[in-house]
Structure formats: structure tokens, C-alpha cells
Protein backbone atom coordinates (compact mmCIF):
# COMPACT_ATOMS: atom_id res chain seq x y z
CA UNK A 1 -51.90 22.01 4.16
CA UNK A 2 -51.07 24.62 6.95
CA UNK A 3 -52.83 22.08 9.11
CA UNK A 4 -50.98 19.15 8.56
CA UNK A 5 -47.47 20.96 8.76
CA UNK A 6 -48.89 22.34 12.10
CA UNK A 7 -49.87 19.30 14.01
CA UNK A 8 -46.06 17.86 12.48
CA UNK A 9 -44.17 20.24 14.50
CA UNK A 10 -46.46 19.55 17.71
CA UNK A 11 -46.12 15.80 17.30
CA UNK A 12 -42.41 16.47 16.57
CA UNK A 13 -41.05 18.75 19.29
CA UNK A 14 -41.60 16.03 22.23
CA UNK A 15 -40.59 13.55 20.43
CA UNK A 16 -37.01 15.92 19.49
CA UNK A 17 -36.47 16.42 23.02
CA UNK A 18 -36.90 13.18 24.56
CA UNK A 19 -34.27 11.62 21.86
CA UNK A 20 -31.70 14.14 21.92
CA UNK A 21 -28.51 13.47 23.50
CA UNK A 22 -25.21 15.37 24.00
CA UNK A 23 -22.56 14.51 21.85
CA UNK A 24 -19.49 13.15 23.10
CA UNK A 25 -16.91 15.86 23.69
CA UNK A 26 -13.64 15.70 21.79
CA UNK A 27 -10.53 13.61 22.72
CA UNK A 28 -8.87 14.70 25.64
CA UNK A 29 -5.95 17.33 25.23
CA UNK A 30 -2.92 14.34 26.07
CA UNK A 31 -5.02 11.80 23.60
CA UNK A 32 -4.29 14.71 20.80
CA UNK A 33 -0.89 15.35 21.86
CA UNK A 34 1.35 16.45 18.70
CA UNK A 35 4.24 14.01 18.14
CA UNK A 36 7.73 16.09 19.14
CA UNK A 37 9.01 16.29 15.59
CA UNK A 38 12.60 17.49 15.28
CA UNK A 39 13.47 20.24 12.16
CA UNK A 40 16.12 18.10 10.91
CA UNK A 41 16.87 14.69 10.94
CA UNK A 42 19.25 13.50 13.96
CA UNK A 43 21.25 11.06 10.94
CA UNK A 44 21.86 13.87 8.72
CA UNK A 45 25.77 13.58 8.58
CA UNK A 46 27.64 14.69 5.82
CA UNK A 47 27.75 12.87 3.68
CA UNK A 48 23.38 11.94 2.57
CA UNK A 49 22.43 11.00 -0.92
CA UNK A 50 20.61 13.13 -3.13
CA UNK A 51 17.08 12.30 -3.32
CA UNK A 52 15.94 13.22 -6.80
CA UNK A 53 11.94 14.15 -7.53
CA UNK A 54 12.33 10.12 -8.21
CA UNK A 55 13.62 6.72 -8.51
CA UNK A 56 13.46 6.90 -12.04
CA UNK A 57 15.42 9.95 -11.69
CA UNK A 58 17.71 8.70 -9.09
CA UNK A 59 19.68 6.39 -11.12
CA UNK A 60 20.28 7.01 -14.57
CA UNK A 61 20.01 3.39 -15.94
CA UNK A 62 17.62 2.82 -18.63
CA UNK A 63 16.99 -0.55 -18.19
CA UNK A 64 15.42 -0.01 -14.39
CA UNK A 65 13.55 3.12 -15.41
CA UNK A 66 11.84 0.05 -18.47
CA UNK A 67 11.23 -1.74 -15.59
CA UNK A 68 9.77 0.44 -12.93
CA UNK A 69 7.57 1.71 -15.95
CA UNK A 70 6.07 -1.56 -16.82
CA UNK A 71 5.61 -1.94 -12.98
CA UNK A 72 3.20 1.20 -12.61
CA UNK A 73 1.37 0.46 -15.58
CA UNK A 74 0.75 -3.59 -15.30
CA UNK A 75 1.36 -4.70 -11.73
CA UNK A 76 -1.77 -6.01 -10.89
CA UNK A 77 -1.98 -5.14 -7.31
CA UNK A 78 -1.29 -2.19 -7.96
CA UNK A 79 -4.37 -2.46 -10.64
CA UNK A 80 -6.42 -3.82 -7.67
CA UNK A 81 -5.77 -0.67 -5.60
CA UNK A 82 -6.92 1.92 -8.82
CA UNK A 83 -10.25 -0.05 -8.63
CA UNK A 84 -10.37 0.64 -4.84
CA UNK A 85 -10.02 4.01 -5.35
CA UNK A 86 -12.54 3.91 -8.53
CA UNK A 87 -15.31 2.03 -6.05
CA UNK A 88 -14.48 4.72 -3.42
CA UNK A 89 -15.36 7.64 -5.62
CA UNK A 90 -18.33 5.93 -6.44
CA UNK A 91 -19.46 5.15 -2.58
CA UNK A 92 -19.10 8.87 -2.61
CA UNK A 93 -21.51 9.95 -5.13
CA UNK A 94 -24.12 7.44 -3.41
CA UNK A 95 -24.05 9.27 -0.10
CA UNK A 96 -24.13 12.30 -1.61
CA UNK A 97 -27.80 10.80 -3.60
CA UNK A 98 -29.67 10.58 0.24
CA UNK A 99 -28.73 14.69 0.30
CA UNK A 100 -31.68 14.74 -2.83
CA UNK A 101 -34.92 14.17 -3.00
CA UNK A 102 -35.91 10.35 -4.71
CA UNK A 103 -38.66 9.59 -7.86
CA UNK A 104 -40.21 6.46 -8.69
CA UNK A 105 -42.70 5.74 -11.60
CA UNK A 106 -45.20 2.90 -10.40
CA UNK A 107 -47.71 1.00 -12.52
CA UNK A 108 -50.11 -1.42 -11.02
CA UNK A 109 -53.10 -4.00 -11.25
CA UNK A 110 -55.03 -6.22 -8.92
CA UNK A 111 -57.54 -8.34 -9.00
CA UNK A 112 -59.93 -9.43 -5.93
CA UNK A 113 -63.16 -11.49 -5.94
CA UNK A 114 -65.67 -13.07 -3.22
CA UNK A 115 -68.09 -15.68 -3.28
CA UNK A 116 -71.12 -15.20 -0.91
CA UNK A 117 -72.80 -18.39 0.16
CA UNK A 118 -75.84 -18.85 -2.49
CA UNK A 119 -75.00 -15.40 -3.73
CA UNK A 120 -72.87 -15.05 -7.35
CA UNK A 121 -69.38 -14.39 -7.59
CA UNK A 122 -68.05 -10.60 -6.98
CA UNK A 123 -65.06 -9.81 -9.07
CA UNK A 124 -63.21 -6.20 -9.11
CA UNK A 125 -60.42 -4.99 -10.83
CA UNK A 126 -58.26 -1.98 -10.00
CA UNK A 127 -55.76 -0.33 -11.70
CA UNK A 128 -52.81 2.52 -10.59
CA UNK A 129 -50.45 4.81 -12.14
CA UNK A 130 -48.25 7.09 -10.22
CA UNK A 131 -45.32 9.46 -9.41
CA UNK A 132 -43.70 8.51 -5.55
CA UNK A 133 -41.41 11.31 -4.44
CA UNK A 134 -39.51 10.79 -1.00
CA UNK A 135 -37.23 13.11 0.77
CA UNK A 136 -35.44 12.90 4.30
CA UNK A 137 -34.65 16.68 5.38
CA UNK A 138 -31.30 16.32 6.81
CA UNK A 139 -32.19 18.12 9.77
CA UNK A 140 -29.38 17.62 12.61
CA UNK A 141 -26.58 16.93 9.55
CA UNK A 142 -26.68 13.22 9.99
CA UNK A 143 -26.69 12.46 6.10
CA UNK A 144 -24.22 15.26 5.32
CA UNK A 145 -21.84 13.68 8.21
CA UNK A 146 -22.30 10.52 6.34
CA UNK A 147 -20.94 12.51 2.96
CA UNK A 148 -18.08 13.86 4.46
CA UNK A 149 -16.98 10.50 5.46
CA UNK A 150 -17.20 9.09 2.43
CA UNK A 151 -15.57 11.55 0.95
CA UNK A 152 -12.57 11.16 4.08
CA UNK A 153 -12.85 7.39 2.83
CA UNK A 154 -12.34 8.24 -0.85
CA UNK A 155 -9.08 10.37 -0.27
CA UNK A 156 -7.94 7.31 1.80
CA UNK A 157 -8.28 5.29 -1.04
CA UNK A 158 -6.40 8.14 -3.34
CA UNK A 159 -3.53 8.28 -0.47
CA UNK A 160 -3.57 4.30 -0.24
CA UNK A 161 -3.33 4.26 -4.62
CA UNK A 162 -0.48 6.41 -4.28
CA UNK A 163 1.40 4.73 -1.61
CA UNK A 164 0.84 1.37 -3.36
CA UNK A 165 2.42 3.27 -6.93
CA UNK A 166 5.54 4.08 -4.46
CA UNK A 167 5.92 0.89 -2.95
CA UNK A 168 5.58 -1.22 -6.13
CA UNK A 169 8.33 1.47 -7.91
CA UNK A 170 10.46 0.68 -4.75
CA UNK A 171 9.63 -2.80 -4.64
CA UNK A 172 10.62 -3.31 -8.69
CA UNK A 173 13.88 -1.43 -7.92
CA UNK A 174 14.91 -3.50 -5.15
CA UNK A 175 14.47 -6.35 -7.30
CA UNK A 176 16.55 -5.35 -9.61
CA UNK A 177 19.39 -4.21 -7.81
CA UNK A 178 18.77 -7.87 -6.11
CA UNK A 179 18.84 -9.43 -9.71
CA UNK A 180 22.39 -7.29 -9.96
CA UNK A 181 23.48 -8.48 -6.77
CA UNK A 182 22.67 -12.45 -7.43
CA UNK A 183 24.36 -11.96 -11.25
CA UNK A 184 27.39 -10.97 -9.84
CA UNK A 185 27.76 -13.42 -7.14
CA UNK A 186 26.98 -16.15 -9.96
CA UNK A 187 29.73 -14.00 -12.05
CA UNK A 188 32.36 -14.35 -8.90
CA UNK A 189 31.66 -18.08 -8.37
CA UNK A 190 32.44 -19.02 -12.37
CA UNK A 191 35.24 -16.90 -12.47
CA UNK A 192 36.06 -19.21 -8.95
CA UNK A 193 35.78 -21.97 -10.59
CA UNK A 194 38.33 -20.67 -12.79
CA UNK A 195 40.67 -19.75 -10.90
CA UNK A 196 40.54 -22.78 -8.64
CA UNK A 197 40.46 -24.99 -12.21
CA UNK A 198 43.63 -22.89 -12.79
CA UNK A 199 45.15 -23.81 -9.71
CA UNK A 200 44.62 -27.58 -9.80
CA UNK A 201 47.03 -27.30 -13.22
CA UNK A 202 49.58 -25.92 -10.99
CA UNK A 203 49.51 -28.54 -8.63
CA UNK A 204 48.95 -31.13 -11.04
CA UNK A 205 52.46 -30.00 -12.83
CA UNK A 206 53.80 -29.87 -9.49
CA UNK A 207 53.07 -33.31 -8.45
CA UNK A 208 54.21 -34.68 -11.87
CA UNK A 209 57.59 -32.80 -10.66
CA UNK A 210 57.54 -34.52 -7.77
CA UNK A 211 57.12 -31.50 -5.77
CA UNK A 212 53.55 -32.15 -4.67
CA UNK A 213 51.55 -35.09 -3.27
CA UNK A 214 48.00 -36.21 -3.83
CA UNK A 215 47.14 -34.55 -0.94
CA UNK A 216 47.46 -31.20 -2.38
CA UNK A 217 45.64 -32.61 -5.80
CA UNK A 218 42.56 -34.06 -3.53
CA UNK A 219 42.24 -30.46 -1.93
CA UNK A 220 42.41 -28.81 -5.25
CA UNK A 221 40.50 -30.76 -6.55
CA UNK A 222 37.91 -30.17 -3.38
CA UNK A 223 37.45 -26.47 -3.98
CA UNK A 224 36.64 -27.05 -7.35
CA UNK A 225 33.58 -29.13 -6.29
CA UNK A 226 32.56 -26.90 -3.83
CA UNK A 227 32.64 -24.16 -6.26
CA UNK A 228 30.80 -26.06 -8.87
CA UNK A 229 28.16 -26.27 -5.83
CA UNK A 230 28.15 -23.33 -5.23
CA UNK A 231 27.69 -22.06 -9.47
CA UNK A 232 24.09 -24.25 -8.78
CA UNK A 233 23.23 -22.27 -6.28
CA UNK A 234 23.95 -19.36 -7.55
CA UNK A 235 21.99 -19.71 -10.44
CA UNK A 236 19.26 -20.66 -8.71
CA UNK A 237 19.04 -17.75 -6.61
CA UNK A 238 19.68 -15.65 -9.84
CA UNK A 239 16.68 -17.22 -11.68
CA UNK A 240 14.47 -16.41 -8.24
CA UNK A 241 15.48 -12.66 -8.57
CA UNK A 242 14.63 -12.69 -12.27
CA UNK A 243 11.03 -14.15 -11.74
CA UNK A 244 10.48 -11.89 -8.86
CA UNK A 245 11.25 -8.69 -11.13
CA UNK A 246 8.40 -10.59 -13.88
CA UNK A 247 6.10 -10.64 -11.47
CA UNK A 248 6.41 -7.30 -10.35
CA UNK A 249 6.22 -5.65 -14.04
CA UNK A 250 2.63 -7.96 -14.15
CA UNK A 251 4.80 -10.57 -16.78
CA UNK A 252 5.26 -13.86 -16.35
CA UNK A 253 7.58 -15.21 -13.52
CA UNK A 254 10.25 -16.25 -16.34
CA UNK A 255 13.75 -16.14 -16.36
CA UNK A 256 14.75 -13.80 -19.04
CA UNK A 257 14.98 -10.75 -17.17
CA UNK A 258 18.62 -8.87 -16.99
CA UNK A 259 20.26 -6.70 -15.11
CA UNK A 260 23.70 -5.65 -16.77
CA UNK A 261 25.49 -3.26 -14.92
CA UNK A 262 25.39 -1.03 -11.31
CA UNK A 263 23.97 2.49 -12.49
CA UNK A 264 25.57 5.89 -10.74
CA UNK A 265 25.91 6.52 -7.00
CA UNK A 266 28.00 9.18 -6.50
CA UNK A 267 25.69 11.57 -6.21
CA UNK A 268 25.54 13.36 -2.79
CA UNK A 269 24.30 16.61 -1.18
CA UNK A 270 23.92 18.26 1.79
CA UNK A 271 23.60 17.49 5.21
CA UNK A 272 20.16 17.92 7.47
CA UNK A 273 17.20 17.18 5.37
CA UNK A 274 14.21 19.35 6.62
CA UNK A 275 11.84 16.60 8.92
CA UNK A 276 8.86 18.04 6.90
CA UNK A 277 10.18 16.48 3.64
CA UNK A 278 8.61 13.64 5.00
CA UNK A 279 4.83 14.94 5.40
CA UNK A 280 4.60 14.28 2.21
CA UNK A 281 4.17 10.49 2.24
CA UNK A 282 0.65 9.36 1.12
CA UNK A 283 0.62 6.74 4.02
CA UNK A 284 0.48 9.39 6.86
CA UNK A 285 -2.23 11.26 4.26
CA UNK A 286 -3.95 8.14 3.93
CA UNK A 287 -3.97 7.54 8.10
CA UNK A 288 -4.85 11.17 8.31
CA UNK A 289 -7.76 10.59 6.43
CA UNK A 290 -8.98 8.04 8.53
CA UNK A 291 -8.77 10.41 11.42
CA UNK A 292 -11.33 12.71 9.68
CA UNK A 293 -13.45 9.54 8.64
CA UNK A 294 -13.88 8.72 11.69
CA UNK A 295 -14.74 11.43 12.94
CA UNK A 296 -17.85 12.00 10.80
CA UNK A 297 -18.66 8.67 11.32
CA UNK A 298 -19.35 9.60 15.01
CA UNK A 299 -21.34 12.56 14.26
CA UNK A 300 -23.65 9.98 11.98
CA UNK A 301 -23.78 7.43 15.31
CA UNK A 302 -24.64 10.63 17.46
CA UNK A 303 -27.42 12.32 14.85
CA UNK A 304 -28.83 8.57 14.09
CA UNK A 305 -30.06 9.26 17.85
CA UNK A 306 -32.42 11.87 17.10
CA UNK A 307 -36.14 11.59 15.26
CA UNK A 308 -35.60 11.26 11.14
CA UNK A 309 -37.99 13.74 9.14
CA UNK A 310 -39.33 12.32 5.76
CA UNK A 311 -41.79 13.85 3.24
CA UNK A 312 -43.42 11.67 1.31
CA UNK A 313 -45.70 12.66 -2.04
CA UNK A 314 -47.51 11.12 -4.85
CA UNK A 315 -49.56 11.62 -7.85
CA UNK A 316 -51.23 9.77 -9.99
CA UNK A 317 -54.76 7.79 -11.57
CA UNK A 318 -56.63 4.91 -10.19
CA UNK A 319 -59.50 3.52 -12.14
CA UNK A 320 -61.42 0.27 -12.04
CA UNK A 321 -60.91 0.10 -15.23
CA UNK A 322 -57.86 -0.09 -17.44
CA UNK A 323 -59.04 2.34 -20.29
CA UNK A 324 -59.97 4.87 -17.87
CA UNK A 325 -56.24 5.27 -16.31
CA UNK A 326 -55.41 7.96 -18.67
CA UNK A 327 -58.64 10.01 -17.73
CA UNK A 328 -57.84 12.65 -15.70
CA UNK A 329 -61.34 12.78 -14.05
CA UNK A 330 -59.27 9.65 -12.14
CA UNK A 331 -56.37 11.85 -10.26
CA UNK A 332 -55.45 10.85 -7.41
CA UNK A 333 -52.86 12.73 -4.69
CA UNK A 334 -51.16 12.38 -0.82
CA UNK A 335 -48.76 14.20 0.78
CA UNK A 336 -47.29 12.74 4.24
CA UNK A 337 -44.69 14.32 6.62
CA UNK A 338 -43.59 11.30 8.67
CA UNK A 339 -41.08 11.42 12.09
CA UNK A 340 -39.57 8.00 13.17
CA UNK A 341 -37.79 8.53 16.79
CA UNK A 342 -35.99 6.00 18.11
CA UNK A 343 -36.82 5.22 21.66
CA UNK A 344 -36.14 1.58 22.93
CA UNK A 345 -33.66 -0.08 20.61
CA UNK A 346 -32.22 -2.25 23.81
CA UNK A 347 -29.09 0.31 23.55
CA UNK A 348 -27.65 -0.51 19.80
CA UNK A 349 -27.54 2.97 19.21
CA UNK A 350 -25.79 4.04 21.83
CA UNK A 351 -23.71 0.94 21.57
CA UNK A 352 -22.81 1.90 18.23
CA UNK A 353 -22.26 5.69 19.14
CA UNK A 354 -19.47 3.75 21.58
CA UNK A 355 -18.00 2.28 19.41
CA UNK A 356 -17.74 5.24 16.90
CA UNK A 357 -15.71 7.22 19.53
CA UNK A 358 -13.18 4.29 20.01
CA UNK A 359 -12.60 3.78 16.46
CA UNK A 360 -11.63 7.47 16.24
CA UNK A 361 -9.48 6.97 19.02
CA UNK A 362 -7.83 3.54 17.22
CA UNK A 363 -7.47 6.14 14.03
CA UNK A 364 -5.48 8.84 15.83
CA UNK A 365 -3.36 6.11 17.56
CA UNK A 366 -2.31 4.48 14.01
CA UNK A 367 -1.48 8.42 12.62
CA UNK A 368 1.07 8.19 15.48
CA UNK A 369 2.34 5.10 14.53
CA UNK A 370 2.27 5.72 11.23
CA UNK A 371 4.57 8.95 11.71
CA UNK A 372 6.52 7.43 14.01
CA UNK A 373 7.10 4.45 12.06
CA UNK A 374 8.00 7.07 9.25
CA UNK A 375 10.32 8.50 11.40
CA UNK A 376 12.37 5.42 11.80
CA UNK A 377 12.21 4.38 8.22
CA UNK A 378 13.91 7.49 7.17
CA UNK A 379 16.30 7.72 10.30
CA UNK A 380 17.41 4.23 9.92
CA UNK A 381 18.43 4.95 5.99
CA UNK A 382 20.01 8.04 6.23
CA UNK A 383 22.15 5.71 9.15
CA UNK A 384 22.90 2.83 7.28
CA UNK A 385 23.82 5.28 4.45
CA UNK A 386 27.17 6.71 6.25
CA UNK A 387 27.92 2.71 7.51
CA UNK A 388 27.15 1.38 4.29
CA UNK A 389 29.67 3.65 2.64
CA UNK A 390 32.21 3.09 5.10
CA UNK A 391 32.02 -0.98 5.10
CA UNK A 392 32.15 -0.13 1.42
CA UNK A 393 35.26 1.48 1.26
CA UNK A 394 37.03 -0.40 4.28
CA UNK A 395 35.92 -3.75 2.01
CA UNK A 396 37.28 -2.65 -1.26
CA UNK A 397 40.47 -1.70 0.40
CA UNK A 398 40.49 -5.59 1.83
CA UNK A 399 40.28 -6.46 -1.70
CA UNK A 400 43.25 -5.02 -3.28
CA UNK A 401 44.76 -6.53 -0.57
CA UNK A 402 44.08 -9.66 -0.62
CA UNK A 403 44.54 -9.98 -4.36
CA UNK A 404 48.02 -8.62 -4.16
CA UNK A 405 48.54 -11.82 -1.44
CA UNK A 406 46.50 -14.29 -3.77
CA UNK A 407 49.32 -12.71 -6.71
CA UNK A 408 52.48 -13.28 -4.52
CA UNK A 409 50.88 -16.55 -2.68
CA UNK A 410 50.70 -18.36 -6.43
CA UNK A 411 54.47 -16.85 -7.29
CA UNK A 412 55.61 -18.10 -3.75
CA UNK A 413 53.55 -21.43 -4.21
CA UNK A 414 55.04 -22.10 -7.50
CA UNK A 415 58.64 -21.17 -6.39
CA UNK A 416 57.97 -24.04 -3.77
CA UNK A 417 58.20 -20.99 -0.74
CA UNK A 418 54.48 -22.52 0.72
CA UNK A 419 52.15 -25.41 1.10
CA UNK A 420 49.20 -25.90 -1.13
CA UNK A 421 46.81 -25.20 2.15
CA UNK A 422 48.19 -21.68 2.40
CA UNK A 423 47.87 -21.08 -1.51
CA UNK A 424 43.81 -22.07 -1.15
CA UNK A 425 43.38 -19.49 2.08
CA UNK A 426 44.40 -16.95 0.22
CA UNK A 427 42.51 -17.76 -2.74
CA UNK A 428 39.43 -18.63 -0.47
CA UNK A 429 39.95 -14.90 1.45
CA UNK A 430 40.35 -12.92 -2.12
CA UNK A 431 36.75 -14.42 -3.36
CA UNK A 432 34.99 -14.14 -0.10
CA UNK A 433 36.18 -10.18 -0.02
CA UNK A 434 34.68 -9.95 -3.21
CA UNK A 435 31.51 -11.50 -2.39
CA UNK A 436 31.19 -9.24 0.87
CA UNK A 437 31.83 -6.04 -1.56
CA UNK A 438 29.52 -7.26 -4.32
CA UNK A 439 26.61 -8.21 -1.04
CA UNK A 440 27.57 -4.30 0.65
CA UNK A 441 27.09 -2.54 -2.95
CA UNK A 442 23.63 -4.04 -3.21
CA UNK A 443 22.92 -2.75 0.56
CA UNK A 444 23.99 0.91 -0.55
CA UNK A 445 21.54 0.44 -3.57
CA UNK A 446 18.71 -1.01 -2.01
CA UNK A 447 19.33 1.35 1.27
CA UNK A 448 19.00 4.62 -1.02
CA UNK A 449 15.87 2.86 -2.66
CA UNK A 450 14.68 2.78 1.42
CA UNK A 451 15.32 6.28 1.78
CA UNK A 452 13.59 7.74 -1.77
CA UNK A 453 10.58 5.33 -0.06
CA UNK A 454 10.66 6.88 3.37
CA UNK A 455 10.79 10.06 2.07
CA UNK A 456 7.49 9.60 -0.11
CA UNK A 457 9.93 10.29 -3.09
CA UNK A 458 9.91 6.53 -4.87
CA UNK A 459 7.62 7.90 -7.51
């Protein structure tokens, strides 16, 4: 035995030193340059929402915390992206398997013959039963690399599960603020139709006066088409919202769904939200992650250069006949150390060693893009937070306006004091107010859904 493990090492050591190579250095110093994160956000004017632990939390409506919960439990992307994570951890435990040694039970039988010109047919049998161990000794940490990287790739997955649980929360919000939005829009267009139906009367009992023409009655008569148009379309875009908010909750895409009324959103609190809130997204964990499978992934494309020590060993019988397998006067034993070194593979290896090092490169550049792009996300809410509030305002403002005008336009109109074109303006200008605060109102809702999202804080 001391032999054999002897004249190993002296056919190994050559071999070891005509294979090995130096590994690639690290990335230089301005290819791991730290992003210049501020401490606080640059759009954190008074006043910023309050971001709650989450969505659910946010806004106190029932009905959308129903909704996000059927979302998380039966969206079936999101169901896609659990098994992802479930094959990951799996992928896992079979690199860790090439860190142990491996045990096969073998049973055999053959048969072989020969027939000898003018001589009688030979015929043998032979029969086998045996134990085959085989172990690689991870000697230069190639298979443990290989481990680690799995295990980088399985917290990707974990960070990628949880991003997708935010995103679909977010996503199933949005919707039904949307489904809000497109309810009241088909709410402002029937009570339109109303009003214009309304005003049509008025003209009619006008004309019969003789104080109006048909003129006036054919215009009338024109918004009141238009706005039975525009009821269609309404609906249409209503039913859309309802079978996107289905399809989100893993239901079918029908149009039963409701959204009844705008939930809270007065909450508010401080100014300058600490930058590192946002570390706490799983997307830049999940791009992190990448970074450090990558990595590994290198070392296994740098170790796969040098020689790969196996022990092989096996026990068992071997008989010529099948009732003397069993008989232990039939043992039968090897043992073999074995060194493969690779040297003239036409430059795969080193290829692949290449291309290791730029992946791990391409994985630190999407971390910075990923951060970055974080960076925007949650700048660009807190922004459209402080505009969104002040359209808001300025726009409701507009509307008590105008409806004062569309109350002393149909006085005036009545009293004879203006034409029937100025009476529809102003009736035209009071619903299209009201349509830009109803649209604005859905912004300020979906924009704080944006902001819980950018801040990793939709779920």
C-alpha cells in the first residue's frame, strides 16, 4: 500500500506543476469603485408619506389588503418563482454530494464461448458481486468553489422570490387603485350624461318658448351622444382593470371585481429618509448575490486547470459459477489512486477561465445598475409625491370653481343672460376638472405604491 501511495505523489508532482496556473488577480480598484451614495435622499421635502412596514399596512382598506392576500398566495408567477427557489436549494445539496465520497452495489453475469476449427465448443460463465466506492479529494478547492456558488445561486433565487412577492403586492395594488380610478371616471361620465340630459330639457322648454332655436337643441343634443360614447368606453376600460386585478389574485380574468371607495392618505412624516432604507431591497441582494456567484464560479474555471485526484475502491466475489458467489473463498479487492491533468484541450479551459472573469465583471456592472436604478425609483417618487399633491390641490381648487360658474352659467342661461354655446363650455370645463382630479388622485395612489416598492417596503 505504502508503495502505491508513493509512486502517486512522484507521478503527481510533475504533472501539478506543469498544469498550474496563476489565478487572475481581482478587479481593478476603479472597476470596484463604491457608488457615491448620499445619507439622505436629495427629494426629501417636507412634506413625504409615511411608509408603513407595508402596503397592507399603508392603507387601511380591507378590500385591497383581500386582494393583495389572494395575490401572494395564488398568483401563479409568483408560484413559478417559489419553485425556482425550491430547485435552487436542491442544486445546492447536489454540489455539496461531489464534497462525499460515492457507493454503488453492482451485480453481474457474462457469458463467452469459442469454437476451434474441428475442436468442440468452449463455453464459460462468470459471475460478479461488488461494492464500488469513488472519491475525488478536493485538493485545490475546486468542488467546494463549486458549493459556494451554488449556494450564492440559491440566495439569488431567495432574493429573486422575495422581490417577485413585492412586485406582485405592488402590482395588485396598482390595479386596484386603477380599477378605482376607471370606476370613477365611468361614475363622472353617467352622472355627464345626466347633467347634459338635464340640460337638453332646458333648452327644449326654451325653444318651445320661443327663446331658443334648433341650433341650441342639435348641440344639446350632441353632448349627450358624445357622452353616451364616452359611458362605452368607460366601461370598457373599467371591465379591463377588473380582469387585470383577477389575474393578478391567480382568478379568472372576470369582471366582478370592485373597488368601492379611495382608502386614507393623509398620512405623512418627516422629511429626509435615511439612503440606507433602501439596502434593503431583495433586487440589489439578489444582484449582490450574483457578484459572489460569480466569483466562485471563477475559482472553479481556475482550479478545473489543475490535475483531479480520485480514489477508487472495490470489494467483492467473482466465481465461475453462480452458487459459489456467496463463498467467501471467492473475494475479490482493488484499490486505485488515479490523477487526470489536463494538458492540450486546444485552450477551452482557459477559454472558459476567460470568460468566468468577464461574467464577474458583467455581475458587478448590473449591482451598479441595479442601485442606481434603485436610486432613481425612489428619488423620482418621493418627487412626484410633493407635485402630485400640489396639482392635487391646485385641481380641486379649479373645481369648486368651475362648478360655482356651471351653477350661475345655468341661472344666467335660463334668465336668457347667455347663449347655449357658453352654457356647454362651462359644463364641458366643470367635468373635465373632475376627470383631471379623479386621473391626479390615482397618480398620488399609485405614486406612494412606487415609493413602498422602491423602498423594498411593498410587502
Amino acid at each position: 500500500m505504502s508503495k502505491l501511495v508513493s509512486t502517486f505523489i512522484g507521478l503527481a508532482l510533475p504533472l501539478t506543476l506543469a498544469s498550474c496556473v496563476n489565478q487572475p488577480g481581482p478587479l481593478s480598484p476603479g472597476a470596484r469603485k463604491s457608488l457615491d451614495i448620499p445619507d439622505r435622499y436629495d427629494s426629501s421635502q417636507p412634506p413625504v408619506p409615511e411608509i408603513s412596514q407595508n402596503l397592507v399596512n399603508l392603507f387601511p382598506s380591507s378590500q385591497l389588503k383581500s386582494y393583495i392576500h389572494q395575490a401572494v398566495k395564488n398568483n401563479p408567477d409568483l408560484k413559478s418563482s417559489a419553485a425556482r427557489l425550491e430547485e435552487a436549494g436542491y442544486n445546492t445539496r447536489r454540489s455539496q454530494a461531489g464534497l462525499s465520497p460515492t457507493l454503488n452495489a453492482n451485480l453481474g453475469a457474462g457469458a463467452s464461448g469459442s469454437n476451434p476449427s474441428g475442436l468442440s465448443s468452449i463455453r464459460s460463465e462468470n459471475y460478479t458481486a461488488s461494492l464500488d466506492a469513488r472519491w475525488e479529494v478536493d485538493v485545490w478547492g475546486r468542488i467546494r468553489a463549486g458549493v459556494s456558488a451554488s449556494a450564492s445561486d440559491q440566495a439569488v433565487a431567495a432574493a429573486d422570490y422575495a422581490s417577485a412577492r413585492q412586485s406582485i403586492a405592488a402590482q395588485t395594488a396598482q390595479a386596484y387603485f386603477d380599477l378605482l380610478r376607471t370606476s370613477s371616471l365611468l361614475d363622472l361620465s353617467e352622472r355627464r350624461l345626466v347633467s347634459f340630459t338635464k340640460t337638453l330639457d332646458l333648452v327644449n322648454r326654451r325653444f318651445e318658448a320661443g327663446t331658443a332655436d334648433l341650433g341650441a337643441l342639435d348641440l344639446a343634443r350632441t353632448d349627450i351622444e358624445n357622452t353616451r360614447s364616452q359611458v362605452a368606453l368607460r366601461m370598457d376600460d373599467r371591465d379591463k382593470a377588473s380582469r387585470r386585478l383577477a389575474s393578478l389574485t391567480g382568478a379568472y380574468p372576470s369582471i366582478s371585481n370592485k373597488a368601492t371607495k379611495w382608502p386614507n392618505l393623509s398620512r405623512s412624516v418627516q422629511a429626509n429618509i435615511p439612503s440606507t432604507l433602501m439596502l434593503k431591497r431583495p433586487d440589489i441582494d439578489a444582484a449582490y448575490q450574483r457578484i459572489r456567484a460569480a466569483d466562485s464560479r471563477v475559482t472553479v474555471a481556475h482550479r478545473d486547470l489543475y490535475p483531479n485526484f480520485t480514489l477508487t475502491a472495490s470489494y467483492g466475489q467473482q466465481s465461475n459459477l453462480l452458487k459459489n458467489l456467496a463463498d467467501s473463498n471467492f473475494n475479490a479487492w482493488s484499490l486505485l489512486a488515479n490523477l487526470s491533468a489536463p494538458l492540450i484541450d486546444g485552450g477551452a479551459r482557459q477559454a472558459e477561465l476567460g470568460a468566468s472573469n468577464a461574467r464577474a465583471k458583467r455581475a458587478l456592472a448590473d449591482y451598479q445598475s441595479t442601485a442606481l436604478n434603485a436610486f432613481r425609483e425612489v428619488e423620482n417618487a418621493l418627487g412626484s409625491e410633493n407635485y402630485l399633491k400640489q396639482q392635487y390641490s391646485a385641481t380641486e381648487k379649479a373645481l369648486i370653481a368651475a362648478k360655482s360658474a356651471e351653477s350661475r352659467g345655468l341661472r344666467s342661461y335660463d334668465n336668457g343672460l347667455i347663449n347655449i354655446l357658453d352654457l356647454l363650455e362651462v359644463q364641458r370645463r366643470t367635468f373635465a376638472t373632475e376627470e383631471s382630479l379623479i386621473n391626479i388622485r390615482a397618480l398620488r395612489y399609485q405614486n406612494r405604491v412606487s415609493l413602498a416598492l422602491a423602498l423594498g417596503k411593498a410587502l
